[in-house]
N, C-alpha and C. Protein backbone atom coordinates (compact mmCIF):
# COMPACT_ATOMS: atom_id res chain seq x y z
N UNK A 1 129.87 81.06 143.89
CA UNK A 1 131.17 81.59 143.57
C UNK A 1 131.07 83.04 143.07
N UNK A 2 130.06 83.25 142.16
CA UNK A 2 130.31 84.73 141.84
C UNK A 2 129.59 85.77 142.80
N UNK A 3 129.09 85.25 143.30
CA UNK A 3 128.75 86.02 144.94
C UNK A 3 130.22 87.02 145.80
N UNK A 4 130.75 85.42 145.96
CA UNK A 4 132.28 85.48 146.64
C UNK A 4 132.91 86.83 145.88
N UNK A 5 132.67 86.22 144.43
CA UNK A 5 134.04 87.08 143.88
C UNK A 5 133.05 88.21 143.68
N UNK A 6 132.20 89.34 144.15
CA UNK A 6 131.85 90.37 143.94
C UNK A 6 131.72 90.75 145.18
N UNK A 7 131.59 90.01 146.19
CA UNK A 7 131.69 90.43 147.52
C UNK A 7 133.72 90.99 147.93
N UNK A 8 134.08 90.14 147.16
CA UNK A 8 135.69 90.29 147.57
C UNK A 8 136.00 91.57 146.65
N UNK A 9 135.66 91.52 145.48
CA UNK A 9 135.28 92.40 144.35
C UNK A 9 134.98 94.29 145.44
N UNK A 10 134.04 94.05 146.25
CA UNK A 10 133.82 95.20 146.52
C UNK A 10 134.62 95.79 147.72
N UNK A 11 135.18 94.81 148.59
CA UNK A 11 135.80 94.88 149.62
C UNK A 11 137.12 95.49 149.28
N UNK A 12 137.57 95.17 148.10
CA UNK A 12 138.89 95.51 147.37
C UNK A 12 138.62 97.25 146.94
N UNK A 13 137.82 97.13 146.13
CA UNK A 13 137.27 98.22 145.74
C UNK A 13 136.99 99.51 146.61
N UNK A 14 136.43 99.43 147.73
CA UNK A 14 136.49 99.84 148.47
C UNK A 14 137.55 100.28 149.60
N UNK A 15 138.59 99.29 149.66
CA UNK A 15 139.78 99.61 150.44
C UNK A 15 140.54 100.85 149.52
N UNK A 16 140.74 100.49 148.15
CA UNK A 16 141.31 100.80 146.90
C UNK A 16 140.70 103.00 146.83
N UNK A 17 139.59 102.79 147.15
CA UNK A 17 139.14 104.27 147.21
C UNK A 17 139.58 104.65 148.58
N UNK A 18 139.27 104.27 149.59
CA UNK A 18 139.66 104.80 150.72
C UNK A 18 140.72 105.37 150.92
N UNK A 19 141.79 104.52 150.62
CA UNK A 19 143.18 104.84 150.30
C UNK A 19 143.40 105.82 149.47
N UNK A 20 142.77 106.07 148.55
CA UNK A 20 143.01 106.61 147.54
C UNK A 20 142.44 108.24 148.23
N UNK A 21 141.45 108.05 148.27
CA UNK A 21 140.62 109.65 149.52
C UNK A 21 141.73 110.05 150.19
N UNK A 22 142.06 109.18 151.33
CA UNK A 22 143.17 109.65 151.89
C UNK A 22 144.60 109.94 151.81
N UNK A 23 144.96 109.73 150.74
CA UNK A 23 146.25 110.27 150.05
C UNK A 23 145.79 111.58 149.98
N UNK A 24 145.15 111.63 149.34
CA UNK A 24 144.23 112.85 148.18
C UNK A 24 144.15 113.63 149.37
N UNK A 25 143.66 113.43 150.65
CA UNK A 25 143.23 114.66 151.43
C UNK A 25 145.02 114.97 152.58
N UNK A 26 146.00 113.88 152.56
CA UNK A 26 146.68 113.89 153.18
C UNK A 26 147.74 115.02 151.96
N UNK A 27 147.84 114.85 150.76
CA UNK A 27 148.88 115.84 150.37
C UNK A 27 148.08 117.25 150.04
N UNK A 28 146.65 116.97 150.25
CA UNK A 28 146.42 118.46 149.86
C UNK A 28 146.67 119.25 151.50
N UNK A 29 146.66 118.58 152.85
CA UNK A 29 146.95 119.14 153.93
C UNK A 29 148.01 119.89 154.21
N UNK A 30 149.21 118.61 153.32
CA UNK A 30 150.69 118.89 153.30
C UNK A 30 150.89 120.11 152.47
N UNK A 31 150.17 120.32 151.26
CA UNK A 31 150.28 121.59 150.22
C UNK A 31 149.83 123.05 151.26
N UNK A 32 148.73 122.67 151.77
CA UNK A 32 148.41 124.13 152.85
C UNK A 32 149.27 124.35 153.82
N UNK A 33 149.65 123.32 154.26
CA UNK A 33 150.63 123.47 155.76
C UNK A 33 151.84 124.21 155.04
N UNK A 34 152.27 123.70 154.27
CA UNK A 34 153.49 124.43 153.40
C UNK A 34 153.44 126.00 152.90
N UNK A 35 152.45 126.37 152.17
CA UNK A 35 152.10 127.82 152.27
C UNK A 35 151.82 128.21 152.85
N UNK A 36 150.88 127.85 154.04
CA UNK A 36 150.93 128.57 154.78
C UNK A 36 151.80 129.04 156.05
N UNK A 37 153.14 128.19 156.00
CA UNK A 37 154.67 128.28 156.96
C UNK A 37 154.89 129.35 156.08
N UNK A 38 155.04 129.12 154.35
CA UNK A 38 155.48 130.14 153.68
C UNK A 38 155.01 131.02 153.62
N UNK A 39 154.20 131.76 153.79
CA UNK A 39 153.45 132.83 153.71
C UNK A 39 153.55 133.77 155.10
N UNK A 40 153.80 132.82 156.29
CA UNK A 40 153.63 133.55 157.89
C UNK A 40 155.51 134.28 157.39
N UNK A 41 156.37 133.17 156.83
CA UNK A 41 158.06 133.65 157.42
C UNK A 41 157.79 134.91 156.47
N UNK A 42 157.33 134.74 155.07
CA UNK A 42 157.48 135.93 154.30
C UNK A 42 156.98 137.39 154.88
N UNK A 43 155.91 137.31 155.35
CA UNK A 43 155.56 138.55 156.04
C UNK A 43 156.23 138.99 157.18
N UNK A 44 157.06 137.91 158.00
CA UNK A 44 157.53 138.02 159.32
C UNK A 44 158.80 139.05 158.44
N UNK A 45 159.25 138.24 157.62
CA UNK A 45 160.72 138.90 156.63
C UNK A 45 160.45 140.11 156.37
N UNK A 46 159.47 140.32 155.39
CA UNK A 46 158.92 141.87 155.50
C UNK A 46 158.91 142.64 156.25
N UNK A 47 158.33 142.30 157.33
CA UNK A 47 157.59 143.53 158.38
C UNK A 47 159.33 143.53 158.82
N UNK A 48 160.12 142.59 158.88
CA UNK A 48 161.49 143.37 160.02
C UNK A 48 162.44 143.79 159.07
N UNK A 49 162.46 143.75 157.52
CA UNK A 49 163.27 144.41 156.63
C UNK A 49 162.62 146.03 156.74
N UNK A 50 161.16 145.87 157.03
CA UNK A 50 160.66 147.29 156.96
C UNK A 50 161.15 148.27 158.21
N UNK A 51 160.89 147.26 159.17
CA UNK A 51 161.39 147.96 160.47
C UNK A 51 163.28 148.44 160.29
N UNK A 52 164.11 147.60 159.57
CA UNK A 52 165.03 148.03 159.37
C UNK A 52 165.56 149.22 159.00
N UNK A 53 164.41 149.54 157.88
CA UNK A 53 164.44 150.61 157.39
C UNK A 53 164.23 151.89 158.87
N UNK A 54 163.35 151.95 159.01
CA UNK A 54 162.52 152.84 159.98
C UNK A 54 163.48 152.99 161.54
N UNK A 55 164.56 154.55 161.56
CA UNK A 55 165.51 154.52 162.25
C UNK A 55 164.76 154.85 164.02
N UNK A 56 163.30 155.62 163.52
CA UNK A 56 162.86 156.06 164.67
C UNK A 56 162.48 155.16 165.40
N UNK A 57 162.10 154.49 164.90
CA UNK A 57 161.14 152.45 165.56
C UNK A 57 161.92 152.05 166.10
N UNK A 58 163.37 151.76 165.49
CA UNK A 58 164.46 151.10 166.34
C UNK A 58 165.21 151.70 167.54
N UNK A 59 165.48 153.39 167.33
CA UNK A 59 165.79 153.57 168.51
C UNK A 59 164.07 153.48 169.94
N UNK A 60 163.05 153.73 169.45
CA UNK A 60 161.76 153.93 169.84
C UNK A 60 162.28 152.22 170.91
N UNK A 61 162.57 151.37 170.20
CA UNK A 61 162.88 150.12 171.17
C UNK A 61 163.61 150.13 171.93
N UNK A 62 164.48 150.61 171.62
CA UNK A 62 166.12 150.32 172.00
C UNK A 62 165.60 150.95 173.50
N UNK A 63 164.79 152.51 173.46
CA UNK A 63 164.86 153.17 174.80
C UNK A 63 163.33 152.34 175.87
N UNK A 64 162.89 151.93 175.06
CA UNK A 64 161.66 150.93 175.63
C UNK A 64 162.41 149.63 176.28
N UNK A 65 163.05 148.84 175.70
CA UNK A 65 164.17 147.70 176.84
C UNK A 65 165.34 148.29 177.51
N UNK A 66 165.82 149.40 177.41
CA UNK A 66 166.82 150.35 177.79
C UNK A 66 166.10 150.86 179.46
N UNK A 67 164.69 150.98 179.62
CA UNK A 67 163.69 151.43 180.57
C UNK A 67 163.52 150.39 181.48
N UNK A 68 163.85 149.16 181.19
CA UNK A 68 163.42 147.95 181.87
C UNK A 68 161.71 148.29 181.92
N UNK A 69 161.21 148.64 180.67
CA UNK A 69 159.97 148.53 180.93
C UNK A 69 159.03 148.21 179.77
N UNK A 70 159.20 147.14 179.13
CA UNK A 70 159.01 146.84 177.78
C UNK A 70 157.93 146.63 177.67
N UNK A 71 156.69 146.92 178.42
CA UNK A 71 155.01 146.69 178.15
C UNK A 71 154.76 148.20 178.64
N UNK A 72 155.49 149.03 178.67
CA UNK A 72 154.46 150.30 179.21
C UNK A 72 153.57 150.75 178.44
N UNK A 73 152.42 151.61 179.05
CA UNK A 73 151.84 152.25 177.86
C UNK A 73 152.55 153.78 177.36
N UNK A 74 151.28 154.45 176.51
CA UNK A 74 151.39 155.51 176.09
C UNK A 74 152.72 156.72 177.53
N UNK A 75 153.54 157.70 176.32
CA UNK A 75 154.12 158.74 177.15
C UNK A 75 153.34 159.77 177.64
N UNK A 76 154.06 160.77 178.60
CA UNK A 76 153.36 162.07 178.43
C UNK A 76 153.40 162.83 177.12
N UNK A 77 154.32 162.73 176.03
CA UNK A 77 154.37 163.44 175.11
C UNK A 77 153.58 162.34 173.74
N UNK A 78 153.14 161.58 174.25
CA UNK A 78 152.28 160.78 173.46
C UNK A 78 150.91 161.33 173.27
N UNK A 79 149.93 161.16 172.29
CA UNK A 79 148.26 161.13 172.12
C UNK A 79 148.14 160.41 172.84
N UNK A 80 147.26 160.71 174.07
CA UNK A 80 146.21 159.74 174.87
C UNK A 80 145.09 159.35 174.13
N UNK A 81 143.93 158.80 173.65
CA UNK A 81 142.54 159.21 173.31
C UNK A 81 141.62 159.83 174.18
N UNK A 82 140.37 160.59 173.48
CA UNK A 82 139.67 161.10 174.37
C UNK A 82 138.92 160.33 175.58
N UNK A 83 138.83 160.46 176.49
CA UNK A 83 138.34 159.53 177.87
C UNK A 83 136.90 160.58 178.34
N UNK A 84 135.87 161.59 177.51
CA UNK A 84 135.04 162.13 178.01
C UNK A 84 134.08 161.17 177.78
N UNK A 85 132.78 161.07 178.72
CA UNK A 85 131.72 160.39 178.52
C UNK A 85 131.49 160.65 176.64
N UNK A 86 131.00 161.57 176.54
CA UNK A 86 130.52 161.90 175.57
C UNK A 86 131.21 161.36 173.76
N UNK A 87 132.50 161.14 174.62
CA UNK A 87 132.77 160.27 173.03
C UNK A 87 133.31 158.28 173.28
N UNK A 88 132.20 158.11 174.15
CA UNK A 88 131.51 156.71 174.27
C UNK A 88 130.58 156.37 173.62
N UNK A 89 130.61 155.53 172.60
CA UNK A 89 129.73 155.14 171.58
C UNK A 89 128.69 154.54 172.32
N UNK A 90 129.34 153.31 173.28
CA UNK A 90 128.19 152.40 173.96
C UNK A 90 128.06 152.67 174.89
N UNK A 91 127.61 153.72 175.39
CA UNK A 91 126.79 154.79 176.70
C UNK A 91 125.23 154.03 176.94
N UNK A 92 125.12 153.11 177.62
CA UNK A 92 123.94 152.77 178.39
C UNK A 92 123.56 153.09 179.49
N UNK A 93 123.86 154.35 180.03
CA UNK A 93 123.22 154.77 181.53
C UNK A 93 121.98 155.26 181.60
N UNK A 94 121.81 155.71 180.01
CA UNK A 94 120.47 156.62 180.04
C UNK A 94 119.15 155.50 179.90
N UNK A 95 119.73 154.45 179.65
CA UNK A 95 118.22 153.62 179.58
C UNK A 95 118.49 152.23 180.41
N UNK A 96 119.62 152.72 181.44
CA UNK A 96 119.21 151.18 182.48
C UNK A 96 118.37 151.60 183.57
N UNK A 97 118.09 153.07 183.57
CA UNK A 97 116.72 153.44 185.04
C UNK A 97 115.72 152.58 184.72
N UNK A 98 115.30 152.62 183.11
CA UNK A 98 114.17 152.12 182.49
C UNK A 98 114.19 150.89 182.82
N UNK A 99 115.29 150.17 182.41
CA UNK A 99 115.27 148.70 182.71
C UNK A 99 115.14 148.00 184.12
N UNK A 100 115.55 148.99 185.26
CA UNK A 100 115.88 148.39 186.54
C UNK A 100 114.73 148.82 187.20
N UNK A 101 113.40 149.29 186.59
CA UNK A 101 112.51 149.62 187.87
C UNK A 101 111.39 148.34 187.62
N UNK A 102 111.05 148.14 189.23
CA UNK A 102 110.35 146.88 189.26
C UNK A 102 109.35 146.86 188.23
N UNK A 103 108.48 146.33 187.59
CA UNK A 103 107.39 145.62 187.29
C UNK A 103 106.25 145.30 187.40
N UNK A 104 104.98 145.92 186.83
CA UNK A 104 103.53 146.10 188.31
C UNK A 104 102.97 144.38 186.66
N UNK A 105 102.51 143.76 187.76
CA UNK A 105 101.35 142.88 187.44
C UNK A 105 100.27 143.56 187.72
């Protein structure tokens, strides 16, 4: 009998934590999921109260869907960046001769 009742003893015990884990990990999920909804709308709120402010941005749109062309890039009266070889950081031409000539055994 006291076998039984420590075997049932642990089975209980054990359901009793499990349950208990998973509460524990189910409202701390619910606590993140929640700040972090709150945290994405607050910045979303921000950034378009800021844009509100900012008269050049809004017309800057207005003539960008006004264009029927709402992904274009850069204008002519825009900064391009520089496009010379020379201000390519990752320039590997000078050492793939090295790499591409056969191999003497």
């Amino acid at each position: 009998m006291n076998k039984q009742w420590t075997r049932r003893q642990r089975g209980s015990f054990f359901l009793i934590n499990f349950l208990t884990f998973a509460l524990i990990f189910l409202l701390l999920g619910f606590i993140i999921l929640q700040l972090l909804n709150r945290s994405a709308y607050q910045e979303t709120d921000q950034s378009l109260t800021e844009m509100s402010r900012d008269e050049f941005s809004i017309n800057q749109e207005v003539q960008r869907y006004q264009g029927n062309a709402p992904l274009e890039g850069p204008k002519n009266d825009q900064a391009v960046p520089p496009t010379s070889p020379s201000s390519n950081r990752f320039r590997s031409e000078e050492h793939t001769s090295e790499l591409q000539s056969p191999m003497e055994i």
